[in-house]
Each structure stands twice: as C-alpha cells, then as structure tokens.
N, C-alpha and C. Protein backbone atom coordinates (compact mmCIF):
# COMPACT_ATOMS: atom_id res chain seq x y z
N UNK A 1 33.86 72.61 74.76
CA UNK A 1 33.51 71.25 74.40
C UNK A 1 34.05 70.31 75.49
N UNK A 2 33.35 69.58 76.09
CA UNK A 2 33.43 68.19 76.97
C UNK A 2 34.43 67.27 76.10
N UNK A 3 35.70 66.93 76.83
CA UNK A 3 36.33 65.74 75.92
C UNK A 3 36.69 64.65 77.29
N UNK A 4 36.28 63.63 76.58
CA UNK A 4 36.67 62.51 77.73
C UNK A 4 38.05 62.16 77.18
N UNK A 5 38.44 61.10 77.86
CA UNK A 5 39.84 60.60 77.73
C UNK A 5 39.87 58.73 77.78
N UNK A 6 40.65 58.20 77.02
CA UNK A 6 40.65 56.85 76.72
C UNK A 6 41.52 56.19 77.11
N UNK A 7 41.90 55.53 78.00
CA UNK A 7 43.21 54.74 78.11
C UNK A 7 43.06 53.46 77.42
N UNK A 8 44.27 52.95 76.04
CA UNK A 8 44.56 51.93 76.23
C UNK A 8 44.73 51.03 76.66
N UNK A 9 44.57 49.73 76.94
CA UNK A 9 45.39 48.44 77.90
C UNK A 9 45.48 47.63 76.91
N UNK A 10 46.84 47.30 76.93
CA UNK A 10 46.96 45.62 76.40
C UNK A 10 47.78 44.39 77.35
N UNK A 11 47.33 43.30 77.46
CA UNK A 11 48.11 42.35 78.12
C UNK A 11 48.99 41.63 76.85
N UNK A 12 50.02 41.49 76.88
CA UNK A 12 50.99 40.70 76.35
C UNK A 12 50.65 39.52 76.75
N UNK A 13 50.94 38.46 76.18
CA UNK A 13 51.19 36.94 76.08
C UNK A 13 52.60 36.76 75.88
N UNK A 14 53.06 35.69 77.03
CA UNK A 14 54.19 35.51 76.68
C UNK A 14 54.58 34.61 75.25
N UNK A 15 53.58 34.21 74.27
CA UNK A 15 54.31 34.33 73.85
C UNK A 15 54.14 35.80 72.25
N UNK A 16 53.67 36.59 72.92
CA UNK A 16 53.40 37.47 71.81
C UNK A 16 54.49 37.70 70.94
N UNK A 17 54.46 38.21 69.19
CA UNK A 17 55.80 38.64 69.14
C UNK A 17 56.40 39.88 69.25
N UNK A 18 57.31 40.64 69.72
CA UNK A 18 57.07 41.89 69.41
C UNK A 18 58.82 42.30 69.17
N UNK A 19 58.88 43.40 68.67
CA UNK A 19 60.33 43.96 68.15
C UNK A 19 60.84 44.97 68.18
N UNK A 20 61.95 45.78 67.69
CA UNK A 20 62.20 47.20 68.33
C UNK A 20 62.09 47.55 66.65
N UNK A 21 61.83 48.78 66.54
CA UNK A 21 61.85 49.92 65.26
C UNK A 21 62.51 50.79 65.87
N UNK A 22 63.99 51.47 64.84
CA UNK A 22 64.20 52.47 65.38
C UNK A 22 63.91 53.67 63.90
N UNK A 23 63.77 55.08 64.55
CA UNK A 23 63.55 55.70 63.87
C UNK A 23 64.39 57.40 63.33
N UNK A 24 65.36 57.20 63.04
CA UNK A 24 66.71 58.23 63.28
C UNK A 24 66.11 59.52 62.62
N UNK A 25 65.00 59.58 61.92
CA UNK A 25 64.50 60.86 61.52
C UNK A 25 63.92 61.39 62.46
N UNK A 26 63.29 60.73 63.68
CA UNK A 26 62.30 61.18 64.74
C UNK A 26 63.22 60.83 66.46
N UNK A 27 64.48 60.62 66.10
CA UNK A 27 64.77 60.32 67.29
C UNK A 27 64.42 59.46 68.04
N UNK A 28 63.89 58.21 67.76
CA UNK A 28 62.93 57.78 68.64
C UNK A 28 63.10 56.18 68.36
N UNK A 29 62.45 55.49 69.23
CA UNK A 29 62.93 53.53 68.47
C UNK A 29 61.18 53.14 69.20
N UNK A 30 60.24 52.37 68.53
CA UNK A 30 59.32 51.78 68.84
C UNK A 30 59.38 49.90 69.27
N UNK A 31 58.38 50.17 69.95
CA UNK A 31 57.83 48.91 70.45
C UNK A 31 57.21 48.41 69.61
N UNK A 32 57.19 47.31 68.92
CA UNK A 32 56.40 47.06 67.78
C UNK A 32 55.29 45.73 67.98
N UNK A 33 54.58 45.50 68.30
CA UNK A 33 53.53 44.20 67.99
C UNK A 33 52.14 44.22 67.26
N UNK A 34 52.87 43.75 66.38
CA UNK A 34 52.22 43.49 65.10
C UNK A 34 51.02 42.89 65.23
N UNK A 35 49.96 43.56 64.55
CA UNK A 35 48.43 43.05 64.55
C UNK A 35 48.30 41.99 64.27
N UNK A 36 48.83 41.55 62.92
CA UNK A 36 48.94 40.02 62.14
C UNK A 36 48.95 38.90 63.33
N UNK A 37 49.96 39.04 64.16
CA UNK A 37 50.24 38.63 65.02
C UNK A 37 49.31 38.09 66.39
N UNK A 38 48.48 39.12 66.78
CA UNK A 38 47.39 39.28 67.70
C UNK A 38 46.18 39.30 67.62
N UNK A 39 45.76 38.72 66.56
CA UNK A 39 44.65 38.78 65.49
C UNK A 39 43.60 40.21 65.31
N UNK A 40 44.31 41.07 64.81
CA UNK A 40 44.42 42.11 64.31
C UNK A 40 44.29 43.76 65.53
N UNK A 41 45.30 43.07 66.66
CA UNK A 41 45.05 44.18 67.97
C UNK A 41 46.16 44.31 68.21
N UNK A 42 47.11 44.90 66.92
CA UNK A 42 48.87 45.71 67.58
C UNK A 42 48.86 46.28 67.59
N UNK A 43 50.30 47.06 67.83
CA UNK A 43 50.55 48.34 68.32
C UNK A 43 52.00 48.36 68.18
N UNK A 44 51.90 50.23 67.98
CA UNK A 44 52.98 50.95 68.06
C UNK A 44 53.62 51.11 69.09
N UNK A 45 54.30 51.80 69.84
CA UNK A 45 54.93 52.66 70.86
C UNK A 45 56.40 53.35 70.67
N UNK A 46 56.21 54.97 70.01
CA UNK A 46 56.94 55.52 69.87
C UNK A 46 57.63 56.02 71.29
N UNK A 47 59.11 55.69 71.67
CA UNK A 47 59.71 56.32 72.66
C UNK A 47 61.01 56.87 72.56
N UNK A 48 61.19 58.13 72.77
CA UNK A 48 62.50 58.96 72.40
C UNK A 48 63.60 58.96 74.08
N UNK A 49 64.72 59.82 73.60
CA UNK A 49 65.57 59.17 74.72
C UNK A 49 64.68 59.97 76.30
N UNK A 50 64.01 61.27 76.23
CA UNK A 50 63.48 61.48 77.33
C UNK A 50 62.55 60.59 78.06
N UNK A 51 62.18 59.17 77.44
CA UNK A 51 61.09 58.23 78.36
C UNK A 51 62.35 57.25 79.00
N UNK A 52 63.76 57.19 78.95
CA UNK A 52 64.81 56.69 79.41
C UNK A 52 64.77 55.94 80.97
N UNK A 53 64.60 57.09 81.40
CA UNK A 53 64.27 56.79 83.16
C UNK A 53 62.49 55.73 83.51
N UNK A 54 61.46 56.62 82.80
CA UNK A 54 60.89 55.78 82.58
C UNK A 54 61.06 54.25 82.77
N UNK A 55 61.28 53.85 81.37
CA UNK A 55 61.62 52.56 80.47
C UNK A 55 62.46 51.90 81.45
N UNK A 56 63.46 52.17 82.37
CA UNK A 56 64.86 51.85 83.10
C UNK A 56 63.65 51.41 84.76
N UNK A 57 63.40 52.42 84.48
CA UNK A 57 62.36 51.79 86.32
C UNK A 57 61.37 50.71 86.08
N UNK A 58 60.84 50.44 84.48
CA UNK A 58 59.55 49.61 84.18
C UNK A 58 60.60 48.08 84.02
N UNK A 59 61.73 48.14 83.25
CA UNK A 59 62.51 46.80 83.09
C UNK A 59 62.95 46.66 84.78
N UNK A 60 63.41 47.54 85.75
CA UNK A 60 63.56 46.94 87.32
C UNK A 60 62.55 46.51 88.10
N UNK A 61 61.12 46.92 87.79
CA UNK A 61 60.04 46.48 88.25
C UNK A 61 59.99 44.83 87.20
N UNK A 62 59.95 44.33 86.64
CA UNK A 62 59.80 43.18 86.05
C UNK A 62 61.07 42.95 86.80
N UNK A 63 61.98 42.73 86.49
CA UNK A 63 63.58 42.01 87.25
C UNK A 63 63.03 41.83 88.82
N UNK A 64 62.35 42.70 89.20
CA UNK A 64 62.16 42.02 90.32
C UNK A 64 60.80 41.08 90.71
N UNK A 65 60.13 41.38 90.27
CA UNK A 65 59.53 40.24 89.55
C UNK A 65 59.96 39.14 89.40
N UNK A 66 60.18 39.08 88.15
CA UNK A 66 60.67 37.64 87.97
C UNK A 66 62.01 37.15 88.69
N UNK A 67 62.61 37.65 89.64
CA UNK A 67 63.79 37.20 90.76
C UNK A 67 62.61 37.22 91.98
N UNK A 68 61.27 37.39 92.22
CA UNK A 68 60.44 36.93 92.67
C UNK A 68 60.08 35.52 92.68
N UNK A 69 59.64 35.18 91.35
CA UNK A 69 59.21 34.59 90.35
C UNK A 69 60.07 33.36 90.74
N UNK A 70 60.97 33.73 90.40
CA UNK A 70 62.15 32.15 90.40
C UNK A 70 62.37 31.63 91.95
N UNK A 71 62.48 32.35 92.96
CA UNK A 71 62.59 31.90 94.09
C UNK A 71 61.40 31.22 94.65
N UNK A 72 60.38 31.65 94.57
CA UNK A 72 59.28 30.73 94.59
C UNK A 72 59.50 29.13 94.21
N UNK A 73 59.75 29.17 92.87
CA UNK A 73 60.38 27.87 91.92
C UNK A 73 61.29 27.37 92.89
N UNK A 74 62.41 28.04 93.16
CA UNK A 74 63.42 27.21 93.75
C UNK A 74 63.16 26.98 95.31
N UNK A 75 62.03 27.29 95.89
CA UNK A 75 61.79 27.38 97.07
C UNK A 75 61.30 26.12 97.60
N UNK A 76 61.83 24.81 98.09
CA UNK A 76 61.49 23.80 99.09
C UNK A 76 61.13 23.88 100.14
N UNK A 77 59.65 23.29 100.66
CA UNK A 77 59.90 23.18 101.79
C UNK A 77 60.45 22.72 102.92
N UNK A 78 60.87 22.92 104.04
CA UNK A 78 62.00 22.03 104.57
C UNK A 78 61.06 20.57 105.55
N UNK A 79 61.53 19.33 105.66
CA UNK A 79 60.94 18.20 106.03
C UNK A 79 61.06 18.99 107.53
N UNK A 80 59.52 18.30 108.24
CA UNK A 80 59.75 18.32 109.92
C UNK A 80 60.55 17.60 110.39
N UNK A 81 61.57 17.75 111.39
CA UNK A 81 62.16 17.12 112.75
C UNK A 81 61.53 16.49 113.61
N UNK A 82 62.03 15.27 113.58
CA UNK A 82 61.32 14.37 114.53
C UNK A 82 61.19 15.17 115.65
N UNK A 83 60.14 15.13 116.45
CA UNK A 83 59.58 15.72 117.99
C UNK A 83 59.58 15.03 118.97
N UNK A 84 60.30 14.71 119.81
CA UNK A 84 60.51 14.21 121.22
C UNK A 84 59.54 14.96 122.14
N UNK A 85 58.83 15.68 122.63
CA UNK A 85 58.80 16.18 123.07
C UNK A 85 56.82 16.03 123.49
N UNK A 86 56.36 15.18 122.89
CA UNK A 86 54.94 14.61 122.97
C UNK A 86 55.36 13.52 123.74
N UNK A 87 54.04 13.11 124.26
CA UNK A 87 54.39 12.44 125.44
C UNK A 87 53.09 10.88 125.46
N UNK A 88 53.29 10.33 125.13
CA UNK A 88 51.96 8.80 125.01
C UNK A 88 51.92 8.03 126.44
N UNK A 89 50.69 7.77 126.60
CA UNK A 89 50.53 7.00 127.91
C UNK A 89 50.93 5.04 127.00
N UNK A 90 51.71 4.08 127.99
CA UNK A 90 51.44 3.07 127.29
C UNK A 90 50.50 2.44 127.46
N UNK A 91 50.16 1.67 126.42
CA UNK A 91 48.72 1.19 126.22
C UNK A 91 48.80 -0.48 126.88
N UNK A 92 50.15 -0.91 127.57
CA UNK A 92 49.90 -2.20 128.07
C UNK A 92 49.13 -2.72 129.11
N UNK A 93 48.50 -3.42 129.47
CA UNK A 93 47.42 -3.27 130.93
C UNK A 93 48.16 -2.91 132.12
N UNK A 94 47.60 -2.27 132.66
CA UNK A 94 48.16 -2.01 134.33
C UNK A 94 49.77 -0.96 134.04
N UNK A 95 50.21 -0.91 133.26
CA UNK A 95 51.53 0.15 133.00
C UNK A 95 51.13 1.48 133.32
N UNK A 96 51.91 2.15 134.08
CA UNK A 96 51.60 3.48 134.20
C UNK A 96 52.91 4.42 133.87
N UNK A 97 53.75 3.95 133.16
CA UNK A 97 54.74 4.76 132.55
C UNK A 97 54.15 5.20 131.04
N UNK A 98 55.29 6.25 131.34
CA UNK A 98 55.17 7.18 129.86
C UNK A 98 56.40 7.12 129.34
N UNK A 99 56.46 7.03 127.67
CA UNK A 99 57.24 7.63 126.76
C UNK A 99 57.17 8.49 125.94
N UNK A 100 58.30 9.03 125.43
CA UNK A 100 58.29 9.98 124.60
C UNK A 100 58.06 9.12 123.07
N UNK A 101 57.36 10.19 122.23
CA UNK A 101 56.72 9.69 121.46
C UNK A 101 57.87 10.43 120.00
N UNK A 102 57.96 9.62 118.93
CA UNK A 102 58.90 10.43 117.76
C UNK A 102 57.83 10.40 116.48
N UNK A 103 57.68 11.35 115.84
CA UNK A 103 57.11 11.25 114.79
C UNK A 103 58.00 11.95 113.82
C-alpha cells in the first residue's frame, strides 16, 4: 500500500495562549494550545526527556533571534561629520579662489 505523509505547520501569534501539561504516568510534559483559543486549531505536543537536546537547540535558535531582534531596536544611526574636504568655486565676480566647503 502507497502511504503519503503529512506535515503539520502551525504559526503561533504572539499573542497565542499556550501552557505546559505535565504527564508523570507517560513521562512526558506537553505543549498545550488550546483550540478554544485559536478558533478551534490547537494542539498537543507530547515531549519526554529524550527530545531534551532537541528543545535546548530550538530555545538557542530563538535567543538568538531575538538578541538579533533587539539590537536592531537599539541600533542608531550615527550623524555624518562635517566634510572639509569638497571644494566650491566662489561665486563673487572676477574671484578665482576656492574654499573648502562644510556640510
């Protein structure tokens, strides 16, 4: 028999709600976001301690991220320095000197 395969996707909203379940009969603590919530598109996510490393590399990928994220925010640009270094003919009749020009 031919079986295809389905991947899930969901995007979170920040402000979705979501919560931890833990589950000591199954070893395991879920991700919880509640359908009610998402107008009727939640979800489970059962994870036991072997998705550990996992879970630990997916929260350092966001941290860096958002320490991405914030530097952007705090990022000014810096004002230009006046430039000496342009050069204007003067515009008085018959003058044939030059100055340096500041902007």
């Amino acid at each position: 028999m031919l079986r295809t395969w389905t991947d899930t996707h969901y995007k979170l909203e920040d402000e979705d709600w979501l919560y931890i379940a833990t589950h000591e009969e199954q070893s395991s603590a879920s991700l919880v976001c509640p359908g009610y919530a998402r107008d009727g598109e939640g979800f489970s996510i059962h994870f036991t301690p072997a998705h550990l490393e996992t879970l630990e590399n997916l929260l350092a990928a966001l941290r860096i991220i958002q320490a991405q994220q914030e530097a952007m925010l705090d990022y000014t640009y810096p004002e230009p320095k006046a430039t000496k270094h342009l050069i204007r003919r003067s515009k008085m009749a018959g003058s044939s000197t030059t100055e340096p020009v500041t902007h």
